[in-house]
C-alpha atoms as a PDB file:
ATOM      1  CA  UNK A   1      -2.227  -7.426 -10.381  1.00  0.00           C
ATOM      2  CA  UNK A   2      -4.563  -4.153 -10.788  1.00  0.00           C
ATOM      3  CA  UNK A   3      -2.880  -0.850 -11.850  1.00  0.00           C
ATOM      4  CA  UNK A   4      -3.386   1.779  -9.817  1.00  0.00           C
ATOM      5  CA  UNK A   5      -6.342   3.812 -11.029  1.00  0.00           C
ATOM      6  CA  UNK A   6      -5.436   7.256 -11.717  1.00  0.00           C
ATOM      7  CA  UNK A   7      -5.229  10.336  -9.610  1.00  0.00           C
ATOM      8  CA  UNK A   8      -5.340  13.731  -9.768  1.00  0.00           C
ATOM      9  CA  UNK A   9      -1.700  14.219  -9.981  1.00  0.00           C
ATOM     10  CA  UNK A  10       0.315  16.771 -11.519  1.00  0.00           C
ATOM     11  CA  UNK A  11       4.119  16.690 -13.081  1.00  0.00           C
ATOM     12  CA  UNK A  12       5.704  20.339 -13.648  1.00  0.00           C
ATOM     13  CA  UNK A  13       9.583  20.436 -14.707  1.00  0.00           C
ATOM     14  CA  UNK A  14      11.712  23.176 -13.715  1.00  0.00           C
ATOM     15  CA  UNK A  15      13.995  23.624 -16.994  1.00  0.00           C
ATOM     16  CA  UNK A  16      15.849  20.577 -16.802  1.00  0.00           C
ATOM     17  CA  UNK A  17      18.891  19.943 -19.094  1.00  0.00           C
ATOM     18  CA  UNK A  18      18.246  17.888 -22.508  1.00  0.00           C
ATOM     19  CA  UNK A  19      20.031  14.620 -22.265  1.00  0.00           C
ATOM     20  CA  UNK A  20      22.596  14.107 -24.886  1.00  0.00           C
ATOM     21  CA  UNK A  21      21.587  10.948 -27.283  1.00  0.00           C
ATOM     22  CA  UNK A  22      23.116   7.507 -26.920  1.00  0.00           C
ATOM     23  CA  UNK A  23      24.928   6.231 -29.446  1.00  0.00           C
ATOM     24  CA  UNK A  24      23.324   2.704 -30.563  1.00  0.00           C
ATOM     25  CA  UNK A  25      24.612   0.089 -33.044  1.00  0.00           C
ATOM     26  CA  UNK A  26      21.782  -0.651 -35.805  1.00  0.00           C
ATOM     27  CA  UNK A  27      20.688  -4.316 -36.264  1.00  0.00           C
ATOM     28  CA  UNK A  28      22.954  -5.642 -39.448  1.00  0.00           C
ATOM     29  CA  UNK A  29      21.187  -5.941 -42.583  1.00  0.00           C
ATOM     30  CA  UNK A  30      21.451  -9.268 -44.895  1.00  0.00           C
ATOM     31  CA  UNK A  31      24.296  -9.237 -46.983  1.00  0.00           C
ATOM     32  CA  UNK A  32      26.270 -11.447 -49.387  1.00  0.00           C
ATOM     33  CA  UNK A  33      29.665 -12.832 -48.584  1.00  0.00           C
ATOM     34  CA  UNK A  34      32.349 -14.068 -50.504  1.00  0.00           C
ATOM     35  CA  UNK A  35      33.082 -17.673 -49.544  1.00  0.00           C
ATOM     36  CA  UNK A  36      36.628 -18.481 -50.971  1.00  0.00           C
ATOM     37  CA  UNK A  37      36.982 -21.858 -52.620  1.00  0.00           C
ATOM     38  CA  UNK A  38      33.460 -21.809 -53.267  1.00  0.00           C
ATOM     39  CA  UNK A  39      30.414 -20.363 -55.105  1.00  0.00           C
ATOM     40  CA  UNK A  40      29.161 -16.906 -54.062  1.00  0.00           C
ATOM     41  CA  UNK A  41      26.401 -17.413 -52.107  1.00  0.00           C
ATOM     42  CA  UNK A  42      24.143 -15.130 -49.981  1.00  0.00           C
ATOM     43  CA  UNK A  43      23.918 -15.527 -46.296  1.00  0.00           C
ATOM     44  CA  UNK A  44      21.620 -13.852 -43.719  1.00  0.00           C
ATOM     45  CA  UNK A  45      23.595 -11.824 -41.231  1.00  0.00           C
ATOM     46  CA  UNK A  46      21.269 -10.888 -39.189  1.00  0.00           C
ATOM     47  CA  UNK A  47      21.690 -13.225 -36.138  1.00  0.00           C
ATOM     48  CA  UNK A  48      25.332 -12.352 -35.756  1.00  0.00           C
ATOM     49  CA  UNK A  49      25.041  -8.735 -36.720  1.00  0.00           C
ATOM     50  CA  UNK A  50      22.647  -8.521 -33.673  1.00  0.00           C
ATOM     51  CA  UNK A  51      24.886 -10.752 -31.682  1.00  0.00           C
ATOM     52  CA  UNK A  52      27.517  -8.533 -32.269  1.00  0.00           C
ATOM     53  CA  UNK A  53      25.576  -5.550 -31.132  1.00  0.00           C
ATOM     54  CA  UNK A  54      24.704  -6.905 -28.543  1.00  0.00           C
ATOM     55  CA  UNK A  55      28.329  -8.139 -27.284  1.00  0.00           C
ATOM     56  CA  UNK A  56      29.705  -4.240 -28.328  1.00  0.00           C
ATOM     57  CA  UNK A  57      26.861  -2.707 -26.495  1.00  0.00           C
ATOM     58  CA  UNK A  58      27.625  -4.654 -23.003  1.00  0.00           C
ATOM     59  CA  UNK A  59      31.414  -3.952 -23.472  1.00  0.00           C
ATOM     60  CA  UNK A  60      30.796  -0.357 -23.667  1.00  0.00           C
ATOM     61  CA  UNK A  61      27.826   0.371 -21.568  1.00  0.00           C
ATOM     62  CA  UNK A  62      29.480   1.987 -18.292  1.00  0.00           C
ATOM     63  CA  UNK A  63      28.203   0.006 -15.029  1.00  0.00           C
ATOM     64  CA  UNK A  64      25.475   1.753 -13.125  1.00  0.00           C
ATOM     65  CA  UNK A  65      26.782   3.952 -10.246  1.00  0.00           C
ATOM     66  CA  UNK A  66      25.405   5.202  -6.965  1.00  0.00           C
ATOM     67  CA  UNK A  67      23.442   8.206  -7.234  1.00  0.00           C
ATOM     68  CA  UNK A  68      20.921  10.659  -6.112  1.00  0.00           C
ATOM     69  CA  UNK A  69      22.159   8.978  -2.611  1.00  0.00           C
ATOM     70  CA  UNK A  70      20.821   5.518  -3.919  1.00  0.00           C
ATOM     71  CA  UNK A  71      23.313   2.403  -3.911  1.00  0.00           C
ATOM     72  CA  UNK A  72      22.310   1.626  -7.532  1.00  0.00           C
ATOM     73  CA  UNK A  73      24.128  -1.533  -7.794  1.00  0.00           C
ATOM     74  CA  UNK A  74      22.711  -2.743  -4.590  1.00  0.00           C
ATOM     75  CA  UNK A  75      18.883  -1.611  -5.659  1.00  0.00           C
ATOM     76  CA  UNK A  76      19.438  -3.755  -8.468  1.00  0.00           C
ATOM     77  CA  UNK A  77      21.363  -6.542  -6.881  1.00  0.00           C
ATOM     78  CA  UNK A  78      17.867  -6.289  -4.492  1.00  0.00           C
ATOM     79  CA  UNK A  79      15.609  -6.733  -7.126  1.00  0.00           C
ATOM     80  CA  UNK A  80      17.484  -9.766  -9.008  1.00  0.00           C
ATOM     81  CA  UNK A  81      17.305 -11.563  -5.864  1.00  0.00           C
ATOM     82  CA  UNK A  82      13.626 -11.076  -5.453  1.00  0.00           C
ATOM     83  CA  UNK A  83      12.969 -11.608  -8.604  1.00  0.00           C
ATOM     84  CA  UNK A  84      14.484 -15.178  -8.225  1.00  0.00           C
ATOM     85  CA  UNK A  85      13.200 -16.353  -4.738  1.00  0.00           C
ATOM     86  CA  UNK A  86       9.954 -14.227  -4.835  1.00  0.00           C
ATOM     87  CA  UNK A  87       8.933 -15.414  -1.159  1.00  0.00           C
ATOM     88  CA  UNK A  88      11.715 -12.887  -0.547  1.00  0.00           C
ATOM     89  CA  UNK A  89       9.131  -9.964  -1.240  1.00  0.00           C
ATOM     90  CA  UNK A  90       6.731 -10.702   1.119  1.00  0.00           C
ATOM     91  CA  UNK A  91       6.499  -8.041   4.134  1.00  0.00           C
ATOM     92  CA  UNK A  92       4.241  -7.336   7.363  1.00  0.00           C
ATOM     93  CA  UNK A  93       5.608  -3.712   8.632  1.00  0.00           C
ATOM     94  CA  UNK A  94       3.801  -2.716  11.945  1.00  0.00           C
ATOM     95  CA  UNK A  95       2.973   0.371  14.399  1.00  0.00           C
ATOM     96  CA  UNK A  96       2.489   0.372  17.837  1.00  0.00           C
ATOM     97  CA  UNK A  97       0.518   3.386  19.022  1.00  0.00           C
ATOM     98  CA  UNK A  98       0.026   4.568  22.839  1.00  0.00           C
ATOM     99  CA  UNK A  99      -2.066   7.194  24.096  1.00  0.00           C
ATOM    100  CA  UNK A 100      -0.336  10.484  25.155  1.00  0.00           C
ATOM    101  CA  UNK A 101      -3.151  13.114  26.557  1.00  0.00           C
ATOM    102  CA  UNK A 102      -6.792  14.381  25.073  1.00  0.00           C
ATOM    103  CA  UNK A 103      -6.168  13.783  21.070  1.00  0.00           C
ATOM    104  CA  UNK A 104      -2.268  13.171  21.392  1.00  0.00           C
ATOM    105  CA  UNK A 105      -0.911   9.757  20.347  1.00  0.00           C
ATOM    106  CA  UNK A 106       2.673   8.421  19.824  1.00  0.00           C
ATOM    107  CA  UNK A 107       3.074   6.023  17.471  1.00  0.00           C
ATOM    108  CA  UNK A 108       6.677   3.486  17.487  1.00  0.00           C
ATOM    109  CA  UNK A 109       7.700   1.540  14.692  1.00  0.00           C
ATOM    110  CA  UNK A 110      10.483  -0.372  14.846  1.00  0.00           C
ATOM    111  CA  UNK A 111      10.241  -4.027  13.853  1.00  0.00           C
ATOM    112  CA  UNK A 112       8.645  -5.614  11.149  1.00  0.00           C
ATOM    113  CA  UNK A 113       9.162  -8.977   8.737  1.00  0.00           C
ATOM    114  CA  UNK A 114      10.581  -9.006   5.292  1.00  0.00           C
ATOM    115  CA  UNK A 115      13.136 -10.580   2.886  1.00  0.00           C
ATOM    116  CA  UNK A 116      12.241 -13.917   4.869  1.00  0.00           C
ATOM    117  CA  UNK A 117      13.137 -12.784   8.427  1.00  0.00           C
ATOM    118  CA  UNK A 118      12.475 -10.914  11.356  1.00  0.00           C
ATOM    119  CA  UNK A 119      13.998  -8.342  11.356  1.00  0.00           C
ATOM    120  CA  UNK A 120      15.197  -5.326  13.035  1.00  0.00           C
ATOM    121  CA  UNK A 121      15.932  -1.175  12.944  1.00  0.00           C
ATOM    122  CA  UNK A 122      18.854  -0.154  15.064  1.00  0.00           C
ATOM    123  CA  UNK A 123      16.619   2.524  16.624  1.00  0.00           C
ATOM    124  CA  UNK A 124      12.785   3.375  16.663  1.00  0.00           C
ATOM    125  CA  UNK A 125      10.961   5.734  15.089  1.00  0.00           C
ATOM    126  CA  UNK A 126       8.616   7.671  16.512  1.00  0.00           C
ATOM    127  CA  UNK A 127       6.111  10.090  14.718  1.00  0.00           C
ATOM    128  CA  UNK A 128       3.419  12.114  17.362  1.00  0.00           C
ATOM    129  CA  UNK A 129       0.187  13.214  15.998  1.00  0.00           C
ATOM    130  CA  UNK A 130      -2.512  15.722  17.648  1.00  0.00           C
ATOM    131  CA  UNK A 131      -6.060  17.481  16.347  1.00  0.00           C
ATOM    132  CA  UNK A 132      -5.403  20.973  15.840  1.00  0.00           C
ATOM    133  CA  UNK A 133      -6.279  23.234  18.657  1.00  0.00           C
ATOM    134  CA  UNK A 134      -9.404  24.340  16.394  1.00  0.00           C
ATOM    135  CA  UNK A 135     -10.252  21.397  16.774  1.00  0.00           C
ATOM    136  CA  UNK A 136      -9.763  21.399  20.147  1.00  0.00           C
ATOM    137  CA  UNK A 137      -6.389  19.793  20.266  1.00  0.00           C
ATOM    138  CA  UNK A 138      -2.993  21.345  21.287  1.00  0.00           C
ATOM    139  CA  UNK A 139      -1.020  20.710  18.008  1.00  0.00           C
ATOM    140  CA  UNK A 140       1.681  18.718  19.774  1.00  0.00           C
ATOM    141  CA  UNK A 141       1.778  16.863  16.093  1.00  0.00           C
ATOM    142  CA  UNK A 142       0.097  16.833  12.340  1.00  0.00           C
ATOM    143  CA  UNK A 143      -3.244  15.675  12.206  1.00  0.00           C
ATOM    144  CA  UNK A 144      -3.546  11.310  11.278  1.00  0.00           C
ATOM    145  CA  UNK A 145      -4.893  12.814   7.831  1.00  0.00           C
ATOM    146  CA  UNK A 146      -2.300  15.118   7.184  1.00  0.00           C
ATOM    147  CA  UNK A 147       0.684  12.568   7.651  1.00  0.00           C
ATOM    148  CA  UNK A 148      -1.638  10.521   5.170  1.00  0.00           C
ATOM    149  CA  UNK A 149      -0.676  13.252   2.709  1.00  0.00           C
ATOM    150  CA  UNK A 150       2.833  13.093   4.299  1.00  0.00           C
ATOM    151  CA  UNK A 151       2.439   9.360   3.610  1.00  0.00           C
ATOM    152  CA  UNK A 152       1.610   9.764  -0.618  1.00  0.00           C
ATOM    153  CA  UNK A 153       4.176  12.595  -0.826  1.00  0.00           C
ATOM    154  CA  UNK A 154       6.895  10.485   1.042  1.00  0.00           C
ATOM    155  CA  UNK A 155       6.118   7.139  -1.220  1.00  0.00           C
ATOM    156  CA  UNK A 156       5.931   8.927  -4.382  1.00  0.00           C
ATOM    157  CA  UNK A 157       9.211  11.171  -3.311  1.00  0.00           C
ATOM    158  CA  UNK A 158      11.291   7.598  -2.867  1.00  0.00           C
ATOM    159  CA  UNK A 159      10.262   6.009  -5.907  1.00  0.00           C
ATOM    160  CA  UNK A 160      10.781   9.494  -7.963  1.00  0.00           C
ATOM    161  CA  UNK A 161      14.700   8.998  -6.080  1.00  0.00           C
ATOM    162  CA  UNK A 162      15.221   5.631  -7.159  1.00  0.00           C
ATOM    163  CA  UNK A 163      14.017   4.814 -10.423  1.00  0.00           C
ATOM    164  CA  UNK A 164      15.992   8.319 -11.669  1.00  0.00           C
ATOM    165  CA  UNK A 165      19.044   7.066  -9.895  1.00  0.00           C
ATOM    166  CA  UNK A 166      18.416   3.182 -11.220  1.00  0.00           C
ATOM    167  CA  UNK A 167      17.817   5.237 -14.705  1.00  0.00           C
ATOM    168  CA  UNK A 168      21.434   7.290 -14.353  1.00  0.00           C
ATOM    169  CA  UNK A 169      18.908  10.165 -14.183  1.00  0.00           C
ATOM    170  CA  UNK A 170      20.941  13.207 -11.861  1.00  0.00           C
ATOM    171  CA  UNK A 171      18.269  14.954  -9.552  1.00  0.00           C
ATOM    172  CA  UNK A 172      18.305  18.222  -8.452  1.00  0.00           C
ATOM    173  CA  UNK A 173      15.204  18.621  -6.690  1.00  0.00           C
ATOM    174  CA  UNK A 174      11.413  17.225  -6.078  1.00  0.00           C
ATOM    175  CA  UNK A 175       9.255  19.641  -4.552  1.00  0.00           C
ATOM    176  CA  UNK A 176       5.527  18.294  -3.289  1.00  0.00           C
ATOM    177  CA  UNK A 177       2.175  20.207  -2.867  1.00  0.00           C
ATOM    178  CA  UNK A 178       0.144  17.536  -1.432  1.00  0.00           C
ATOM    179  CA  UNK A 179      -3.849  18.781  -0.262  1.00  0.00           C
ATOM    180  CA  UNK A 180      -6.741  16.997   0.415  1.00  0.00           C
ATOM    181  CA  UNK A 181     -10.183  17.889   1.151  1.00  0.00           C
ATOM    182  CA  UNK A 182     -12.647  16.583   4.310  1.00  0.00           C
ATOM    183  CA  UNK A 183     -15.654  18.048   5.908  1.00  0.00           C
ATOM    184  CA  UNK A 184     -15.567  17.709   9.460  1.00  0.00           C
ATOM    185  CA  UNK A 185     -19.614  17.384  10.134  1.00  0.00           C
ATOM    186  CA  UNK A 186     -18.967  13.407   9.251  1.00  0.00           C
ATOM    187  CA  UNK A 187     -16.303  13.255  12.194  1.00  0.00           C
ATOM    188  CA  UNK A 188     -18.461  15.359  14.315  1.00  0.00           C
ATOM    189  CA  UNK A 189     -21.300  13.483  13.871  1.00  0.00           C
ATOM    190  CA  UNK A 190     -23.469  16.385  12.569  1.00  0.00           C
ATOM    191  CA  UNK A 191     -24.312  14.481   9.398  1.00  0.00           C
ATOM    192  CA  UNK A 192     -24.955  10.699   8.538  1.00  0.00           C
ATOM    193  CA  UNK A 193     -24.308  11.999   4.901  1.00  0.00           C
ATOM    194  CA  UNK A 194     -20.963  13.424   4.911  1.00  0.00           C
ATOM    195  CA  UNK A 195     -18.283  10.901   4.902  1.00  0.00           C
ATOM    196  CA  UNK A 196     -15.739  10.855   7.425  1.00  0.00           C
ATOM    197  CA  UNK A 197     -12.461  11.408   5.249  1.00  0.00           C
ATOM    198  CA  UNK A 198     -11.201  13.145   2.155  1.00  0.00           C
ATOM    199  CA  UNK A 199     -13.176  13.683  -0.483  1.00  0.00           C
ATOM    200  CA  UNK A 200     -10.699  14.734  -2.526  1.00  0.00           C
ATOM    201  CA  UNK A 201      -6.674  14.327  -2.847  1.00  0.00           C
ATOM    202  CA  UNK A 202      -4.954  16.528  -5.317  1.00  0.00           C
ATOM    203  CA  UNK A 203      -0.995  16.665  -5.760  1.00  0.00           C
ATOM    204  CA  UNK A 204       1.575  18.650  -7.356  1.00  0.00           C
ATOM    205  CA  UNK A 205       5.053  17.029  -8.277  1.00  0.00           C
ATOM    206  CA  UNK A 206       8.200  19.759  -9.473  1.00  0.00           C
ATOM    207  CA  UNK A 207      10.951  17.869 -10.472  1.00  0.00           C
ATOM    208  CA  UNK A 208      14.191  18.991 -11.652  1.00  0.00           C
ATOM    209  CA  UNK A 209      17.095  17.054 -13.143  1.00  0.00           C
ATOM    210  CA  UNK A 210      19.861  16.487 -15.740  1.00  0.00           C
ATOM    211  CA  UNK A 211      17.138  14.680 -18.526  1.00  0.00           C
ATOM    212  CA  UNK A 212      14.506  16.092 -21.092  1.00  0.00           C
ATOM    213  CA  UNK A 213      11.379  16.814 -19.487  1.00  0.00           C
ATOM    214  CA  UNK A 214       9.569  13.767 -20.780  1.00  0.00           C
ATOM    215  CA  UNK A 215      12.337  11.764 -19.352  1.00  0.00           C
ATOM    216  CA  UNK A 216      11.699  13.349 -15.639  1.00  0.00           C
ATOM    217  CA  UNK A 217       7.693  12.960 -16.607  1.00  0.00           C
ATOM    218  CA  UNK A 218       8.010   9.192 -17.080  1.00  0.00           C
ATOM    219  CA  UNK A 219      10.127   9.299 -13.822  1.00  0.00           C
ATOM    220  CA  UNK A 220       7.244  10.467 -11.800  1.00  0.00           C
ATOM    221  CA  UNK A 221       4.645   8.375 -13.945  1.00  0.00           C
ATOM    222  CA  UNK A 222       6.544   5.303 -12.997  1.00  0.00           C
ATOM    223  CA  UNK A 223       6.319   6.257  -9.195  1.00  0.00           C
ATOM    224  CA  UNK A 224       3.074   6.476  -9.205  1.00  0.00           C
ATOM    225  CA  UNK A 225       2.756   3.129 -10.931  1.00  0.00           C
ATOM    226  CA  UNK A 226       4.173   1.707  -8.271  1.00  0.00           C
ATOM    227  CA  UNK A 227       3.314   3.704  -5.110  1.00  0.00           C
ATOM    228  CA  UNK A 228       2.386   1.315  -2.427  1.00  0.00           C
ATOM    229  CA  UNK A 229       0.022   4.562  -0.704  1.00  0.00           C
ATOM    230  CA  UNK A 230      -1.427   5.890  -3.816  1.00  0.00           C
ATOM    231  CA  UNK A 231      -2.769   1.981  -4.464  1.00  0.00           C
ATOM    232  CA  UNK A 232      -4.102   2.164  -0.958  1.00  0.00           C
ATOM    233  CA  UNK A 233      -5.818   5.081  -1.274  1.00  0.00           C
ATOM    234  CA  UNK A 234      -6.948   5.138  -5.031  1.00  0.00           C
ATOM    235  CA  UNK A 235      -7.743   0.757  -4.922  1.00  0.00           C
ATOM    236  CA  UNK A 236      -8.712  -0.145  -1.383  1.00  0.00           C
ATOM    237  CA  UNK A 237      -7.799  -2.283   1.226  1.00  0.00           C
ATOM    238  CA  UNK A 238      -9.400  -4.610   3.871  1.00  0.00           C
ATOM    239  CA  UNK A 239      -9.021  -3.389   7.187  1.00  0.00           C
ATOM    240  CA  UNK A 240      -9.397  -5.702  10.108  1.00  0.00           C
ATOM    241  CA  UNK A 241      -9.724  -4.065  13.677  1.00  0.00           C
ATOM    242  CA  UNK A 242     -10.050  -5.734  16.682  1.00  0.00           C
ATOM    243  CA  UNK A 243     -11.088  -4.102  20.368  1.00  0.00           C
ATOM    244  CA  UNK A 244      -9.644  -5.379  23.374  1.00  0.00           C
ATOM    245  CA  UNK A 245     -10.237  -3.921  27.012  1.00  0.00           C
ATOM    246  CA  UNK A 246      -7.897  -4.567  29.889  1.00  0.00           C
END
């Protein structure tokens, strides 16, 4: 699988808390014993020393809790079962769009296929989008490239909620600057030369929470990593469009 190529992307903490240190049993060193009723021989403790470790270390570990308003244990529970019957993670989401007036769309989504099934929201969403009245629109919603900002910011945002929460990480807040740059003579067709979309995406994460800062950087690094938008946008992806008149 290709790792996402990397962005422009920023991580600032706001003065979060040092975690205290875990307490972790070293890995026993050999060691002679004493066998009674016969000679003194060495023996290599090493096996059960780790063994041992390992058995005091589960025994004492506190189970992972919800947090951050994630159901940790279910998260988890999610990923063991995809990780075991991986036809599990295969998804098709989908958005149905209709025209409202001039540059005014609505777009629904409510169903979509995953974890093996159909399935089903209880209610649809519905996000409206609109040119700016600069641009001679009448702002009845953000512009299609804005909510593909909103889009990086919101992907980014979940992952930065779960993997703290799935790391017993406490957040206290995650504040996004998210701007990208386009010259409108491509969309205007004043110029063959000027592409029709960003040229440039830059974005600003502030995260706060109850970790070391390099524990709330690797937080947002490992969002990234995984950000289903930012590997659209920074990798590429075929898109297939079909017109059909009535």
């Amino acid at each position: 699988m290709r790792r996402p190529k990397a962005g422009n992307l920023h991580v600032q903490q706001l003065k979060p808390d040092e975690a205290s240190a875990g307490i972790r049993l070293k890995q026993g060193e050999p060691r002679t014993a004493v066998v009674a009723g016969q000679r003194q021989r060495e023996i290599n403790q090493t096996t059960l020393a780790k063994d041992h470790t390992m058995t005091t270390e589960t025994s004492t570990r506190p189970a992972k809790v919800a947090m951050n308003g994630v159901d940790v244990p279910t998260l988890l529970a999610t990923i063991g079962a995809v990780g075991e019957t991986r036809e599990l993670a295969k998804f098709t989401f989908r958005a149905k769009g209709d025209w409202i007036n001039g540059a005014h769309s609505r777009v629904s989504m409510r169903s979509y296929f995953g974890a093996g099934a159909e399935q089903d929201r209880e209610r649809t969403m519905t996000v409206d989008a609109d040119h700016t009245t600069v641009l001679c629109g009448d702002d009845e919603g953000p512009t299609p490239v804005e909510l593909l900002l909103a889009a990086l910011s919101a992907c980014i945002t979940a992952g930065i909620g779960n993997i703290a929460s799935a790391r017993q990480i406490k957040l206290n807040s995650v504040e996004t600057t998210v701007e990208g740059d386009i010259d409108v003579q491509g969309i205007l067709g004043l110029n063959d030369e000027v592409r029709n979309g960003f040229s440039g995406i830059r974005a600003t994460f502030k995260i706060s929470g109850d970790a070391s800062a390099e524990q709330l950087r690797k937080i947002v690094e490992q969002s990234i990593a995984r950000s289903a938008v930012f590997d659209v946008l920074t990798n590429g992806v075929p898109v297939d469009i079909v017109a059909q008149t009535a």
